[in-house]
Protein backbone atom coordinates (compact mmCIF):
# COMPACT_ATOMS: atom_id res chain seq x y z
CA UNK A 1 -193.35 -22.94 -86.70
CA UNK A 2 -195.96 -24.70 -85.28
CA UNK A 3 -196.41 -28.21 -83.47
CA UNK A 4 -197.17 -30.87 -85.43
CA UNK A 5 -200.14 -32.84 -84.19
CA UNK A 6 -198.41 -36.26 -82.35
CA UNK A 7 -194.74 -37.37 -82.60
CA UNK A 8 -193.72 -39.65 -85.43
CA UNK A 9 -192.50 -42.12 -83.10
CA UNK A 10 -195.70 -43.29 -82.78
CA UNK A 11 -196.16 -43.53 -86.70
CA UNK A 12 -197.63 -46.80 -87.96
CA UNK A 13 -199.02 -48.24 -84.04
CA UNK A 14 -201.87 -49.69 -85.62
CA UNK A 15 -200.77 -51.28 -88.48
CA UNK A 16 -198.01 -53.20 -86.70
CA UNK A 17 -200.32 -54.03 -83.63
CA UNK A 18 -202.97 -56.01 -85.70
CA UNK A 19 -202.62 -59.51 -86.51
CA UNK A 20 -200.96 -60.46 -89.94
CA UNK A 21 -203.60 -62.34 -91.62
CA UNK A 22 -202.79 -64.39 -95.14
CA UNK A 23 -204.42 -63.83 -98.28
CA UNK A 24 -206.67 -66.55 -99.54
CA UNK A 25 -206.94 -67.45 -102.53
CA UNK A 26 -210.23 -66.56 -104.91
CA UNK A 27 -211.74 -67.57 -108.15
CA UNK A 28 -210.80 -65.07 -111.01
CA UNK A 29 -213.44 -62.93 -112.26
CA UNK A 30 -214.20 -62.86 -115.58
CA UNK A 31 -212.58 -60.04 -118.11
CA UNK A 32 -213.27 -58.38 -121.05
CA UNK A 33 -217.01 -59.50 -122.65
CA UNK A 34 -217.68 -62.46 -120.03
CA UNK A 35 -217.55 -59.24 -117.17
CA UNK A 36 -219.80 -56.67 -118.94
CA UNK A 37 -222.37 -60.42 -119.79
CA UNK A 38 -222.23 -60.49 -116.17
CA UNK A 39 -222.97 -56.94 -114.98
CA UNK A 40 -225.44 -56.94 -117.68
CA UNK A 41 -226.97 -60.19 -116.26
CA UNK A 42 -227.03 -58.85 -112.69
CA UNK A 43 -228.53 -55.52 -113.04
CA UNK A 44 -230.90 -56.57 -115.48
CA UNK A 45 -231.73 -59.87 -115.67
CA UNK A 46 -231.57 -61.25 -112.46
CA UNK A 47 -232.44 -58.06 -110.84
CA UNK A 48 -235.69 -57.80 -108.71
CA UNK A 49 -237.70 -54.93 -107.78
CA UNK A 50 -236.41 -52.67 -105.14
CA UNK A 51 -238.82 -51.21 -102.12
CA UNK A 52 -237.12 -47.56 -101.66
CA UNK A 53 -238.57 -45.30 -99.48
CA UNK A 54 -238.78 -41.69 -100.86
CA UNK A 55 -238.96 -38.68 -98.47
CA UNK A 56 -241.95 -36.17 -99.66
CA UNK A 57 -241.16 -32.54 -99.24
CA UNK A 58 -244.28 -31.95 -96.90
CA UNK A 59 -242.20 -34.98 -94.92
CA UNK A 60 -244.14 -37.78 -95.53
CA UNK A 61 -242.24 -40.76 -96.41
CA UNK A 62 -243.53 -43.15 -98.95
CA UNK A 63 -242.60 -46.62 -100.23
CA UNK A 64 -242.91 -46.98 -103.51
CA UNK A 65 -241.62 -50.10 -105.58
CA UNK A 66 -239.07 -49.55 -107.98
CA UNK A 67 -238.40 -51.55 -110.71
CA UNK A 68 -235.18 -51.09 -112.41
């Protein structure tokens, strides 16, 4: 059989060299009809139009604004 590629002894270096941090706490996020009022709200509502640039195929690239 072949090698595998590192020993296991060195399994998991990373994760136990980097500091333990605690969690904080957050705010909940809304559920059920309040969450899709506030998806709606931000990709809708609130949302303003976009610049995007959009490559040509002759390879000219062109910004256009998009309103979603």
């Amino acid at each position: 059989m072949g090698k595998v590629h590192g020993s296991l002894a060195r399994a998991g270096k990373v994760r136990g060299q980097t500091p333990k941090v605690a969690k904080q706490d957050k705010k909940k996020k809304p559920r059920g009809r309040a969450h899709k009022r506030m998806q709606y709200n931000r990709r809708f509502v609130t949302a303003e139009s976009k610049i995007v640039a959009i490559k040509h195929y002759s390879g000219y690239w062109g910004l256009f604004d998009l309103v979603i």
